[in-house]
C-alpha atoms as a PDB file:
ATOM      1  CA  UNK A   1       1.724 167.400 118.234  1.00  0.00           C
ATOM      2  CA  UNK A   2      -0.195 170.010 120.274  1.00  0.00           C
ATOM      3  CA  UNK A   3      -3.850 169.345 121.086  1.00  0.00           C
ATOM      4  CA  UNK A   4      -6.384 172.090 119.107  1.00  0.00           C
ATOM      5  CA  UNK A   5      -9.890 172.452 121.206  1.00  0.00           C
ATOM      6  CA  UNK A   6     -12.216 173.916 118.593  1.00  0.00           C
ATOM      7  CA  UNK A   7     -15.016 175.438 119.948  1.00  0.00           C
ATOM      8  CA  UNK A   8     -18.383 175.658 117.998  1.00  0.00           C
ATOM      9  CA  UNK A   9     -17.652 179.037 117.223  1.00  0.00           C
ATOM     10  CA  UNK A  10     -14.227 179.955 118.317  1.00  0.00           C
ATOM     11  CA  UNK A  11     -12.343 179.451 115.290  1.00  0.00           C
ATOM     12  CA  UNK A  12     -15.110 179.671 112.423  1.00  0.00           C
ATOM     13  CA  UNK A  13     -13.702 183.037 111.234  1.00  0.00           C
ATOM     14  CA  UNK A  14     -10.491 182.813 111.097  1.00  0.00           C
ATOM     15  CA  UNK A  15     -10.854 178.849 109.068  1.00  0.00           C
ATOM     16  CA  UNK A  16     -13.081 180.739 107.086  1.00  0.00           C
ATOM     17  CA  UNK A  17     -10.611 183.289 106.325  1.00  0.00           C
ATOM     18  CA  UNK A  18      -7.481 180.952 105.835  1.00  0.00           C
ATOM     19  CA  UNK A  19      -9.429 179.299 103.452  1.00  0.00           C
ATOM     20  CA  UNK A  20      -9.943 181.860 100.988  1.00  0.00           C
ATOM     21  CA  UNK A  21      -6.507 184.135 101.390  1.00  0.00           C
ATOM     22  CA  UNK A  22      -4.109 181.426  99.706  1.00  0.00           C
ATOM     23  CA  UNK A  23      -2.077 181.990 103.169  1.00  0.00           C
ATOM     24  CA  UNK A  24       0.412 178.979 103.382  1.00  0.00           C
ATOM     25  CA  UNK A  25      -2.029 177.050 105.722  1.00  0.00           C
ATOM     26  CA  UNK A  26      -4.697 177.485 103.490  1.00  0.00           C
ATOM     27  CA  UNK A  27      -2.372 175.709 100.881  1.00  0.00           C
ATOM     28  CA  UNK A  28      -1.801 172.815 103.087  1.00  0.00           C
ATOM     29  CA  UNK A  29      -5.338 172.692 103.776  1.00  0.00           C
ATOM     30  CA  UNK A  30      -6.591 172.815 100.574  1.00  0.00           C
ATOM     31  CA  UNK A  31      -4.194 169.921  99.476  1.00  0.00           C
ATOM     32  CA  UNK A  32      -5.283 167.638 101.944  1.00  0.00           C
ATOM     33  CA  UNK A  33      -9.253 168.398 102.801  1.00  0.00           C
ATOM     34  CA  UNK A  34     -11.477 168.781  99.954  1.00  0.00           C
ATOM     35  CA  UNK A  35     -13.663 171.623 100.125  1.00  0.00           C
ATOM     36  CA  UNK A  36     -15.213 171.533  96.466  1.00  0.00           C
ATOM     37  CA  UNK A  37     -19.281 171.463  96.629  1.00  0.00           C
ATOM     38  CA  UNK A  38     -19.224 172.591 100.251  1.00  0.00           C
ATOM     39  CA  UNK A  39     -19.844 175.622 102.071  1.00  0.00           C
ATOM     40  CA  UNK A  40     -16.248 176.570 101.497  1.00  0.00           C
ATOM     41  CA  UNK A  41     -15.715 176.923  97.952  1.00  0.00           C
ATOM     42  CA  UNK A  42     -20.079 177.525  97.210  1.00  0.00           C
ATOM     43  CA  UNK A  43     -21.058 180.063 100.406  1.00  0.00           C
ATOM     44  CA  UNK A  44     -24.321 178.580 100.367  1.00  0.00           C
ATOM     45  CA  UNK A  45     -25.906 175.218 101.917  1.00  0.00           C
ATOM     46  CA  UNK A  46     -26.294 172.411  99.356  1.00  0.00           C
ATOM     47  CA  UNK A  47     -30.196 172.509 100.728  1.00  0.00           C
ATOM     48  CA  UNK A  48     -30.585 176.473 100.249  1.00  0.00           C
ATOM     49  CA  UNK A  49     -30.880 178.624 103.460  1.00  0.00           C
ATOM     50  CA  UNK A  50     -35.244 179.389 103.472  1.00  0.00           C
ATOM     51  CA  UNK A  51     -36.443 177.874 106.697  1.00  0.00           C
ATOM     52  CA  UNK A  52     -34.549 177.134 109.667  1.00  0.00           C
ATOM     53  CA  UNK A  53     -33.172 173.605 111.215  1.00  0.00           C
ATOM     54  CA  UNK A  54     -33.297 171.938 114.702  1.00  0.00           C
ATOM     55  CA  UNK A  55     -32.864 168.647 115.788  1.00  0.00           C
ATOM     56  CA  UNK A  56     -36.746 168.874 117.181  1.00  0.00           C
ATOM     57  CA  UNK A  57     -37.885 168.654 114.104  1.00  0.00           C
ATOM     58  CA  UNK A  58     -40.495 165.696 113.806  1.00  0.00           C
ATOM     59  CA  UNK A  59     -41.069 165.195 109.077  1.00  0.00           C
ATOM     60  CA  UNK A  60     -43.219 161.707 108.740  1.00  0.00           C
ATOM     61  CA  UNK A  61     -41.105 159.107 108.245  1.00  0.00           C
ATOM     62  CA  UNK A  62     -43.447 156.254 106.537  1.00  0.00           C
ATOM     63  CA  UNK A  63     -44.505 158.377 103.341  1.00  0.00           C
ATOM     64  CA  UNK A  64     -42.291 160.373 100.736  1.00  0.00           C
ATOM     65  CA  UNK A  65     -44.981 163.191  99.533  1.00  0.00           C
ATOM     66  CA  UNK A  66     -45.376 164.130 103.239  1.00  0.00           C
ATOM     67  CA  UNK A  67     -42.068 164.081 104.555  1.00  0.00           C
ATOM     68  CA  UNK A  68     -40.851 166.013 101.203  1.00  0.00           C
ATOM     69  CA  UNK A  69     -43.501 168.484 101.729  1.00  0.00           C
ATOM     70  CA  UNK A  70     -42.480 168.624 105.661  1.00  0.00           C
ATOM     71  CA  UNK A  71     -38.712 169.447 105.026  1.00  0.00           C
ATOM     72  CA  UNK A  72     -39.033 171.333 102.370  1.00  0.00           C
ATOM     73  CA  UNK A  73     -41.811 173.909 104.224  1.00  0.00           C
ATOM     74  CA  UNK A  74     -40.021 174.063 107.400  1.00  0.00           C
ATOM     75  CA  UNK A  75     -36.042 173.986 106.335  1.00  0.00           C
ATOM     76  CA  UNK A  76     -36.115 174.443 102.812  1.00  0.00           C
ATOM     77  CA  UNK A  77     -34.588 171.131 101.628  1.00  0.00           C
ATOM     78  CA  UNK A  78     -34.127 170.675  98.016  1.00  0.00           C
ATOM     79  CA  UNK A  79     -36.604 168.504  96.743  1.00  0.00           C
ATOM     80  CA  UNK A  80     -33.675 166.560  94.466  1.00  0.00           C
ATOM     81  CA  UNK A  81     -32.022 165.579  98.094  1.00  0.00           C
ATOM     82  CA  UNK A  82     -34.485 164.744  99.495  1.00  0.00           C
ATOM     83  CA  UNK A  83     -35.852 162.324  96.811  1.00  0.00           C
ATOM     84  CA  UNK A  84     -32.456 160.776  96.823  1.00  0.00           C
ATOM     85  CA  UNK A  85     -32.335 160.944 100.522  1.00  0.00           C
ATOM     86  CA  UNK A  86     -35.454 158.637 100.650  1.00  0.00           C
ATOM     87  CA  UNK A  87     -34.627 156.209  97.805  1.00  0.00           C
ATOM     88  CA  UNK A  88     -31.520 155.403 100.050  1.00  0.00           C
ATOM     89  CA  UNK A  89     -33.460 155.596 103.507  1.00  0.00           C
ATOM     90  CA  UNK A  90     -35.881 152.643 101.944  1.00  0.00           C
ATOM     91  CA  UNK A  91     -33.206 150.499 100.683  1.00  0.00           C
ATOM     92  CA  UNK A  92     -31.321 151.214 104.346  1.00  0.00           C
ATOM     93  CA  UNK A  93     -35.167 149.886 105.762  1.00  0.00           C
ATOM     94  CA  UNK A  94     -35.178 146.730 103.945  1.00  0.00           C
ATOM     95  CA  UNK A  95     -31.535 146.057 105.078  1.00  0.00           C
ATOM     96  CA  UNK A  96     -31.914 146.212 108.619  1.00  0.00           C
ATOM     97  CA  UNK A  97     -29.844 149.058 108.766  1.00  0.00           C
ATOM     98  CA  UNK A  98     -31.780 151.607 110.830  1.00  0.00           C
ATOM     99  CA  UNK A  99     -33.635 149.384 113.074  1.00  0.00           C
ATOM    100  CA  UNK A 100     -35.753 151.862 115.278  1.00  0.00           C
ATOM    101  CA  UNK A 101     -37.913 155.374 114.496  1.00  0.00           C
ATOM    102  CA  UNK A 102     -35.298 157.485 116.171  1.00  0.00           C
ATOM    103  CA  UNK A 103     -32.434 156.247 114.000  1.00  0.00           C
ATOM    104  CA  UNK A 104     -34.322 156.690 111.173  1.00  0.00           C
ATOM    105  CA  UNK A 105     -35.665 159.982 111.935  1.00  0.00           C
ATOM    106  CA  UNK A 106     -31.767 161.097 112.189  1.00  0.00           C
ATOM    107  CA  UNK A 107     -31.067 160.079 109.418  1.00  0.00           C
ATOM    108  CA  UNK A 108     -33.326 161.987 107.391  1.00  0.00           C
ATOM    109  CA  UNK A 109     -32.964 164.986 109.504  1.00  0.00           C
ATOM    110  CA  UNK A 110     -28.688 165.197 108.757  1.00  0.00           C
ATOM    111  CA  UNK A 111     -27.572 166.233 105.327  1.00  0.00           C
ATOM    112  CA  UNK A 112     -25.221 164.773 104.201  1.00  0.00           C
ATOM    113  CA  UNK A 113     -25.340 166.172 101.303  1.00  0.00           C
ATOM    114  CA  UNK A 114     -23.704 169.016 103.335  1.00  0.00           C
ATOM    115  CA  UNK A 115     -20.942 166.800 104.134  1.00  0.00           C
ATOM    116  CA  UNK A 116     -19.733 164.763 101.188  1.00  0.00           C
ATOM    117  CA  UNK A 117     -16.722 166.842  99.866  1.00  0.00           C
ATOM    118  CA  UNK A 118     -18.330 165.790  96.672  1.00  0.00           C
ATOM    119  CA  UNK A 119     -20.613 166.365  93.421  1.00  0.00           C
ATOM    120  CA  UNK A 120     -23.807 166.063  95.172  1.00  0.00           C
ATOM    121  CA  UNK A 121     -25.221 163.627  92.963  1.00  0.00           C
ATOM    122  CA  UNK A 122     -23.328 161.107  94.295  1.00  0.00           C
ATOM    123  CA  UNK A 123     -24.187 161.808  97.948  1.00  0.00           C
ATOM    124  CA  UNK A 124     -26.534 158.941  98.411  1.00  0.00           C
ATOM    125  CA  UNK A 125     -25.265 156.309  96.220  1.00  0.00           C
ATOM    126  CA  UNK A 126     -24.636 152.987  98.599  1.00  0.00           C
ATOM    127  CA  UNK A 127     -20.720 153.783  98.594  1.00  0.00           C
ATOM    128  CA  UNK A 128     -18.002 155.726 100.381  1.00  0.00           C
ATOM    129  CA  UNK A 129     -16.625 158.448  98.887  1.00  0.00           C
ATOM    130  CA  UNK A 130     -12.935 160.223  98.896  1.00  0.00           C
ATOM    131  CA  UNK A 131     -12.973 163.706 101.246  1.00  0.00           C
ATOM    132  CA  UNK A 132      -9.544 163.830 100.578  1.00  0.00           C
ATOM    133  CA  UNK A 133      -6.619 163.248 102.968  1.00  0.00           C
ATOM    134  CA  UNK A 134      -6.115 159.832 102.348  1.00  0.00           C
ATOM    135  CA  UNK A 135      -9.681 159.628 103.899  1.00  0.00           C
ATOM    136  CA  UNK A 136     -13.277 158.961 102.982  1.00  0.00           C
ATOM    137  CA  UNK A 137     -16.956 159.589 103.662  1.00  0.00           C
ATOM    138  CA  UNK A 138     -18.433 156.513 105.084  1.00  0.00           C
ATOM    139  CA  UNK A 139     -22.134 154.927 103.002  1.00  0.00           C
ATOM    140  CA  UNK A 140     -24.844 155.461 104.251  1.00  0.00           C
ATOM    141  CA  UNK A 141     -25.861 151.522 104.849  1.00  0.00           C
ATOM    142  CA  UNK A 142     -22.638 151.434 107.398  1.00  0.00           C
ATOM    143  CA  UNK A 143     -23.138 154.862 109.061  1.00  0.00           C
ATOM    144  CA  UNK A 144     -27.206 153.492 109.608  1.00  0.00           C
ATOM    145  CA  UNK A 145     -26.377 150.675 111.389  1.00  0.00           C
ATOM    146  CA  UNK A 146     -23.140 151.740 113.253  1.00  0.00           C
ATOM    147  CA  UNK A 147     -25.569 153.901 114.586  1.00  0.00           C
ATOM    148  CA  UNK A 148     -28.610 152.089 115.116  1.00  0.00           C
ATOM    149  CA  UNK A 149     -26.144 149.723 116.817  1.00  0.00           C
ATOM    150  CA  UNK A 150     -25.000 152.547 119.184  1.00  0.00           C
ATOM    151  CA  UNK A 151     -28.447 153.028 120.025  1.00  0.00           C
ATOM    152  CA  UNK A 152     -28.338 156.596 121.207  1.00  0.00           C
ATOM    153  CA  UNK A 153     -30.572 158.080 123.934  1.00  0.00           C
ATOM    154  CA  UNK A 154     -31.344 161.984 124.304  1.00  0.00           C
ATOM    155  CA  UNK A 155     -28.459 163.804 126.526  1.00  0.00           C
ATOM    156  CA  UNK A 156     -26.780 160.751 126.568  1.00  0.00           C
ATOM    157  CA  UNK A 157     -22.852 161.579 125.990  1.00  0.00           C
ATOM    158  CA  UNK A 158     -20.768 160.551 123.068  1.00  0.00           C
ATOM    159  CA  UNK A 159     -17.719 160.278 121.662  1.00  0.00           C
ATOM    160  CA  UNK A 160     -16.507 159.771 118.020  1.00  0.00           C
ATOM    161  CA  UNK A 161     -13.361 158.925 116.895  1.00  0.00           C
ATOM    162  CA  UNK A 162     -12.378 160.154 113.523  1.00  0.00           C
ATOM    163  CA  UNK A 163     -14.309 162.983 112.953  1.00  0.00           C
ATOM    164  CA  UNK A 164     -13.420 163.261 109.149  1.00  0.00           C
ATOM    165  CA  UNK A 165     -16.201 164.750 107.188  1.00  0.00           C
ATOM    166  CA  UNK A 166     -18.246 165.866 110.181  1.00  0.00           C
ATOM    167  CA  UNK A 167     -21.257 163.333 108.910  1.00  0.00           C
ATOM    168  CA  UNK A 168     -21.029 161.143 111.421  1.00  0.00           C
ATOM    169  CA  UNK A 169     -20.756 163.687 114.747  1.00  0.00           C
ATOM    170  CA  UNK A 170     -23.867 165.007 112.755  1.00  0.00           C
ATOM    171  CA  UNK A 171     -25.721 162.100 112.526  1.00  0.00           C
ATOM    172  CA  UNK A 172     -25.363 161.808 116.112  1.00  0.00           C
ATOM    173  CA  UNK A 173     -26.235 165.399 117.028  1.00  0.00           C
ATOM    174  CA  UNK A 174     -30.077 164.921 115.989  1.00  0.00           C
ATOM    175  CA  UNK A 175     -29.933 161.856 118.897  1.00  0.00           C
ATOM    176  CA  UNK A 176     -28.216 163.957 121.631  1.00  0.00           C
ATOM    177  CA  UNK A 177     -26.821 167.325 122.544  1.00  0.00           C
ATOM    178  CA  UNK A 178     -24.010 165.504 123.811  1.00  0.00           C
ATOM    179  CA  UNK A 179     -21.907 164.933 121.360  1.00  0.00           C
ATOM    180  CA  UNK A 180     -17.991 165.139 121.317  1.00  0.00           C
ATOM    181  CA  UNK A 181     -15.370 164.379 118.486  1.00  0.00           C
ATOM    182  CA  UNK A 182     -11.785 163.791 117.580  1.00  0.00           C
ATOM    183  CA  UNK A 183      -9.803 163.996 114.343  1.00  0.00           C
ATOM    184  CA  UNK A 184      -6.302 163.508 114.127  1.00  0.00           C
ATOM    185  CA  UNK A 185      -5.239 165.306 110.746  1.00  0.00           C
ATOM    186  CA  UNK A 186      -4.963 169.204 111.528  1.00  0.00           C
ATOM    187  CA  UNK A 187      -5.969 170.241 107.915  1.00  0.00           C
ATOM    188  CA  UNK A 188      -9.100 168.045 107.894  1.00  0.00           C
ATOM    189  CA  UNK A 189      -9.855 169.296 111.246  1.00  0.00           C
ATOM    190  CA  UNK A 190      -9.564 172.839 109.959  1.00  0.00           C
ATOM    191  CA  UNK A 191     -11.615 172.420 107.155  1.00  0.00           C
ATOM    192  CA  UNK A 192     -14.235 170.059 108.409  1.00  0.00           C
ATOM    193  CA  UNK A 193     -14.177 172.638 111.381  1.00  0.00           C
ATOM    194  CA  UNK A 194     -15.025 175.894 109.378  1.00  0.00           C
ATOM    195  CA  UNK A 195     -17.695 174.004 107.661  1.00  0.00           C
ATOM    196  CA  UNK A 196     -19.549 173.406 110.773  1.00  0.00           C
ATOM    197  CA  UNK A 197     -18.971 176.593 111.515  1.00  0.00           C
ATOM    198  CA  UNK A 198     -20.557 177.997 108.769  1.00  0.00           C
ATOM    199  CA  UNK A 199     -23.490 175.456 108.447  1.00  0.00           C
ATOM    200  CA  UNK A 200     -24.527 176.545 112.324  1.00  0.00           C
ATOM    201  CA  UNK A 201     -24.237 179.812 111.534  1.00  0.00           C
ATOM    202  CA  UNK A 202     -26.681 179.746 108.108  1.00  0.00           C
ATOM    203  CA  UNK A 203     -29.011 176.922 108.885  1.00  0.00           C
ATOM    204  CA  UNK A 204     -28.234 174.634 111.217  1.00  0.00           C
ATOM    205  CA  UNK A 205     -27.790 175.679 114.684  1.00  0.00           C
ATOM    206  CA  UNK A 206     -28.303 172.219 116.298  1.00  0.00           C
ATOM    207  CA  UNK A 207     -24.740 171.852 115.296  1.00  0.00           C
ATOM    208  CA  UNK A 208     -23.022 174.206 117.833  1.00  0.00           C
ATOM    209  CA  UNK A 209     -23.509 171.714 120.304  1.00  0.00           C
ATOM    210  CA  UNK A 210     -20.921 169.537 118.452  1.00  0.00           C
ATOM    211  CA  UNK A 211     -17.454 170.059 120.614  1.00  0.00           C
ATOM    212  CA  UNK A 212     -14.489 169.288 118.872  1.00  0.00           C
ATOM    213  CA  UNK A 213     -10.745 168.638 118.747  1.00  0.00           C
ATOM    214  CA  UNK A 214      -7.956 167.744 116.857  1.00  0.00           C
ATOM    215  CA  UNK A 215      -5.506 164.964 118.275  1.00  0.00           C
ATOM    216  CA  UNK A 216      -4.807 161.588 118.629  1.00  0.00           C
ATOM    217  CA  UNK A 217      -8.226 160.124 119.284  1.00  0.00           C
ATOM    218  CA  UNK A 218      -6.667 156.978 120.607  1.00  0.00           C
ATOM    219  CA  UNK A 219      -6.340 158.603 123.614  1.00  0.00           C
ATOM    220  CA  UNK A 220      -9.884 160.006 123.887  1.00  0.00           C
ATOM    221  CA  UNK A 221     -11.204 162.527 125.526  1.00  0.00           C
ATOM    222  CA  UNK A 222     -10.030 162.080 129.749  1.00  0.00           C
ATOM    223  CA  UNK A 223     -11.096 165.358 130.979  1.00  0.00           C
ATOM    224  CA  UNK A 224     -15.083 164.812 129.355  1.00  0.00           C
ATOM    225  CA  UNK A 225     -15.492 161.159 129.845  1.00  0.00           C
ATOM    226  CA  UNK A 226     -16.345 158.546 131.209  1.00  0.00           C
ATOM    227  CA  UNK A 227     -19.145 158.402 127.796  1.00  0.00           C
ATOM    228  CA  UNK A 228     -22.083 156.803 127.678  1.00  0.00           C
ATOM    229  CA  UNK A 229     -21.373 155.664 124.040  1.00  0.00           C
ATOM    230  CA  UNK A 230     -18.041 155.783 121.784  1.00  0.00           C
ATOM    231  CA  UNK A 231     -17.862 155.180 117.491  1.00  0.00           C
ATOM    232  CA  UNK A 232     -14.877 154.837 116.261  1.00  0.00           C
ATOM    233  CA  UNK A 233     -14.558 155.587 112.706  1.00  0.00           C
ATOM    234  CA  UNK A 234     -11.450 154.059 111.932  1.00  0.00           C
ATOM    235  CA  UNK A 235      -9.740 150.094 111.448  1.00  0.00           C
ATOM    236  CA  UNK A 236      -7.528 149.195 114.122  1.00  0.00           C
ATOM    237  CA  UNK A 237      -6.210 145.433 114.959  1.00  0.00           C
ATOM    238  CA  UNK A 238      -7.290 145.922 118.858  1.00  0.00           C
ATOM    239  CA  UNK A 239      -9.443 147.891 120.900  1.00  0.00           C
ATOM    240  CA  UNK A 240      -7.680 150.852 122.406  1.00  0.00           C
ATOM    241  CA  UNK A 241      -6.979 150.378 126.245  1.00  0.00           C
ATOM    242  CA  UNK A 242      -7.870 153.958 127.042  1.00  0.00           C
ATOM    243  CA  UNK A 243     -11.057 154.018 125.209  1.00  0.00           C
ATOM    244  CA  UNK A 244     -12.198 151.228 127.357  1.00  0.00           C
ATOM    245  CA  UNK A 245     -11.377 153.502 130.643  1.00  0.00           C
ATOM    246  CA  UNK A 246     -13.274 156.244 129.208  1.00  0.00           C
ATOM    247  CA  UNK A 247     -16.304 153.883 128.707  1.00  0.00           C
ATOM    248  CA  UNK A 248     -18.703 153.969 131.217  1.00  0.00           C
ATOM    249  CA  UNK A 249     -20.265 151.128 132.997  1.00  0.00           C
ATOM    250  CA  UNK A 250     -23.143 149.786 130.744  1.00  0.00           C
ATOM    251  CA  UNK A 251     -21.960 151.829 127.834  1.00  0.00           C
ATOM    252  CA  UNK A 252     -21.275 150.733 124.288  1.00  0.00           C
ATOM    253  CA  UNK A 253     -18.453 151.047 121.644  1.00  0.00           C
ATOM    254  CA  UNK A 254     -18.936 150.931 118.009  1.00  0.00           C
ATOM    255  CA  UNK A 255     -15.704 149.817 116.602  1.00  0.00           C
ATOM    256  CA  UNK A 256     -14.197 147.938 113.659  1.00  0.00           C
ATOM    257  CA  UNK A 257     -11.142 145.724 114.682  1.00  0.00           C
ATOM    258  CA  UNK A 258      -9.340 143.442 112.240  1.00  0.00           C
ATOM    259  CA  UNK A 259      -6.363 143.370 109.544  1.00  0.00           C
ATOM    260  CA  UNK A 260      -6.419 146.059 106.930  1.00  0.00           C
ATOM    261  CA  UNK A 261      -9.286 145.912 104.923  1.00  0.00           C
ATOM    262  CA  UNK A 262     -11.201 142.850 106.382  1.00  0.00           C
ATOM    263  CA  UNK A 263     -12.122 144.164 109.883  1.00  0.00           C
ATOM    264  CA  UNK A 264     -15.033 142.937 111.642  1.00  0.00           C
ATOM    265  CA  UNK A 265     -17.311 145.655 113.279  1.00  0.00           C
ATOM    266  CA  UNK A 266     -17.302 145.225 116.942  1.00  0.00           C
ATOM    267  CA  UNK A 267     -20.559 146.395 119.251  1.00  0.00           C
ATOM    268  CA  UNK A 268     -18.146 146.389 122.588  1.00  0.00           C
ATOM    269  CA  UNK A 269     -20.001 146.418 126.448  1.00  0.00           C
ATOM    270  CA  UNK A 270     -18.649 147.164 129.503  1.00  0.00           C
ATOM    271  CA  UNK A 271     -20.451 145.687 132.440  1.00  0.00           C
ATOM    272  CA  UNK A 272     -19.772 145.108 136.229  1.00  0.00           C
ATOM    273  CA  UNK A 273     -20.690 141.723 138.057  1.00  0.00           C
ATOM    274  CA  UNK A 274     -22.468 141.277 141.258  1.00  0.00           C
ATOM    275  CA  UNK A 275     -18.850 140.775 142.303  1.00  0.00           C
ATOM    276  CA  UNK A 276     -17.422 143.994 141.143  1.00  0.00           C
ATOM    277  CA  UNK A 277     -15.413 142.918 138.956  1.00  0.00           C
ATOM    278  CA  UNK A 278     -15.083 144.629 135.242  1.00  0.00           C
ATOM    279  CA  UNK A 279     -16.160 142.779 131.782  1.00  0.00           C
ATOM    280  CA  UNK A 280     -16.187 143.658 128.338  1.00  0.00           C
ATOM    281  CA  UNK A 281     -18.012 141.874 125.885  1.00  0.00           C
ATOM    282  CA  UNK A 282     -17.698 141.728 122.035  1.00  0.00           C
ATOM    283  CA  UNK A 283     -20.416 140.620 119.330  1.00  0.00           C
ATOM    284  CA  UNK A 284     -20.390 141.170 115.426  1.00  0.00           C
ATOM    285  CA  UNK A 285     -23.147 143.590 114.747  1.00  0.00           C
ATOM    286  CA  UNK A 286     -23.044 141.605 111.093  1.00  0.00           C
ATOM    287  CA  UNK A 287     -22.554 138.328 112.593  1.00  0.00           C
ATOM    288  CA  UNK A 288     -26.494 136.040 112.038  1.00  0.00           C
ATOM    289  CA  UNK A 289     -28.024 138.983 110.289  1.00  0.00           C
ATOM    290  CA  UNK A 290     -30.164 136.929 107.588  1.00  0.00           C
ATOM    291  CA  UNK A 291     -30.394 140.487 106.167  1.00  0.00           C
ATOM    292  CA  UNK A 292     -26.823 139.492 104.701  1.00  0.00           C
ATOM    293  CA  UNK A 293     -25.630 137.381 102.280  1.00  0.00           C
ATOM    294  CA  UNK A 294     -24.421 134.159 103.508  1.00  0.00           C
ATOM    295  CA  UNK A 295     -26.650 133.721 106.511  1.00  0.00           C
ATOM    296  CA  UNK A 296     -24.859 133.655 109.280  1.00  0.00           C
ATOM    297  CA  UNK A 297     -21.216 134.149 108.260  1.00  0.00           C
ATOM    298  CA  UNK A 298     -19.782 137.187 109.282  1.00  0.00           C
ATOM    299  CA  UNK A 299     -19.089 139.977 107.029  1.00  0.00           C
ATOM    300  CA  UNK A 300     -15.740 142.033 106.722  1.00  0.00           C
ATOM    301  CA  UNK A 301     -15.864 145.365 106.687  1.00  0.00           C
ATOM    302  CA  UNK A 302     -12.949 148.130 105.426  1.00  0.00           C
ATOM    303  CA  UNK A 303     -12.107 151.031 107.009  1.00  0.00           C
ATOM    304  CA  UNK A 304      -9.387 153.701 106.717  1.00  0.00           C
ATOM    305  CA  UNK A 305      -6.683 152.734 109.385  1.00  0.00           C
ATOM    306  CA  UNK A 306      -6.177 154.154 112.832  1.00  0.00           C
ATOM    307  CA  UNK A 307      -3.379 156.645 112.721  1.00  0.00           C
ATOM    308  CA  UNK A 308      -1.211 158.306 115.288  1.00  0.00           C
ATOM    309  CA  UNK A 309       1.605 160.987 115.111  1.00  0.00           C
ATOM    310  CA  UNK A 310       5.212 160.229 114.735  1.00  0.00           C
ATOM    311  CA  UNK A 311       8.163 162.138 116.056  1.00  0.00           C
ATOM    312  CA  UNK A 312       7.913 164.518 113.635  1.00  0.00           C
ATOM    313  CA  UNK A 313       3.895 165.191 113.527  1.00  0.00           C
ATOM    314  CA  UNK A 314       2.889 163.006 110.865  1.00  0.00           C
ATOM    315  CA  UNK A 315       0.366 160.739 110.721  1.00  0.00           C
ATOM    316  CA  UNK A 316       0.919 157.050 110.157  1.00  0.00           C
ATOM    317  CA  UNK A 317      -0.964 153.535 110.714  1.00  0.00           C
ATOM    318  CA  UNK A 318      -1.608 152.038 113.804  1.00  0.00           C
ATOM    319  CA  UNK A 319      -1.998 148.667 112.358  1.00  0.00           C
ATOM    320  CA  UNK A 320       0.495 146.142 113.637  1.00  0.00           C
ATOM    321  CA  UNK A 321       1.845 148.454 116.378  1.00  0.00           C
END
């Protein structure tokens, strides 16, 4: 399958376009990648467009009424988001699932409301929800502390694996301007593409600095690493070799490895002896959290599995291969 680069801009148009001409690829696309309650199908942001967005923005994050007031004055939030948007922050608080003011500040900077290929009232309920393509929308609790776990640092570089519904490369983008991202099915890609495309260009613009691509993110991204910091969004039963490589020294990988359905999510860190010599370590970012039921058992986690092309372009499993 040929690699796609999609620029910020350089293919916001014609997606656009494809998806409203009922052209064959639109057909494909529209099969595959919702676009229902989006920019696509509404041509308007869920939030409404008075205001403007940057990731500099700075709302109070330790009271409702003046973080409400905040984003709705300077973006033009909708106050019904944002009221859900908080109820979920607080329970996301409690659960140790943003763990530090930046994290938390992300998160109610993105809007994912934006981003759910969904009825919006259901964009902050503590579940993941179906974006079509066999895919889904991560919840917010595992997003928040995927993450917080990544621990993010301003123009530090990352890369995400499975870019799916664009949440989670937008997420990120309020942490860094250095933020890179994969997805493997072209008519996702397409649609989750044009959608960024057109949120930049309305009300977002701290999303242009998202870079792109469709292909097989197992691979990575060789010619823009080594990365500072790599999520993968995806269940695979080993850590891929080349995402390692791409990792730099002292850099962390978010990833969930395991069978299907009962993977255990994996903060990985590559560090160099006083030798020279190369090690990665593992830990269970669930593993002793006495925020979790059980104590200190570890919790299984399911994600969507790690695909890769077969000889005739379609996508299948990674799992046992």
């Amino acid at each position: 399958m040929r690699d796609q680069f999609l620029t910020a801009f350089g293919s916001g148009v014609a997606a656009a376009v494809l998806v409203v001409s009922g052209a064959m690829s639109a057909a494909n696309a529209a099969s595959c990648a919702r676009t229902a309650h989006t920019m696509l199908s509404t041509g308007k942001p869920a939030t409404g467009t008075t205001g403007q967005s940057s990731r500099d923005l700075n709302p109070p994050i330790d009271n409702f009424a003046a973080y409400a007031k905040y984003m709705h004055e300077k973006r033009g939030d909708s106050m019904t988001m944002l009221r859900a948007k908080w109820g979920r922050y607080i329970a996301m608080v409690k659960n140790g699932d943003l763990k530090e003011p930046r994290a938390r500040k992300a998160f109610l900077l993105v809007p994912r409301e934006e981003f759910s290929r969904t009825n919006t009232t259901r964009t902050y309920e503590h579940a993941f929800l179906s974006i079509g393509c066999g895919v889904t929308i991560s919840g917010p609790h595992i997003v928040g502390r995927m993450t917080s776990e990544l621990d993010v640092k301003p123009g530090e570089k990352v890369l995400e694996v499975g870019t799916g519904s664009g949440y989670q490369s937008a997420y990120l983008a309020y942490l860094t301007d250095q933020v890179y991202t994969i997805e493997i099915i072209p008519p996702l890609a397409t649609a989750t593409n044009a959608l960024y495309n057109l949120l930049a260009a309305k009300k977002y613009p701290e999303f242009t600095t998202v870079r792109r691509k469709t292909a097989d993110g197992y691979f990575g991204w060789e010619e823009h690493g080594p990365f500072d910091k790599i999520i993968v969004t995806a269940g695979i039963d080993h850590i891929p070799p080349p995402l390692l490589k791409q990792l730099k020294i002292g850099g962390t990988m978010i990833i969930p490895v395991g069978p299907p359905g009962a993977q255990a999510l994996l903060k990985v860190t590559k560090e160099k002896s006083s030798t020279g010599r190369i090690r990665i370590k593992r830990h269970d970012i669930y593993a002793n959290d006495p925020s979790r039921a059980g104590g200190r058992r570890k919790t299984k986690v399911s994600f969507v599995p790690f695909t890769k092309y077969d000889a005739k372009g379609r996508t299948r499993s990674r799992w046992g291969k």
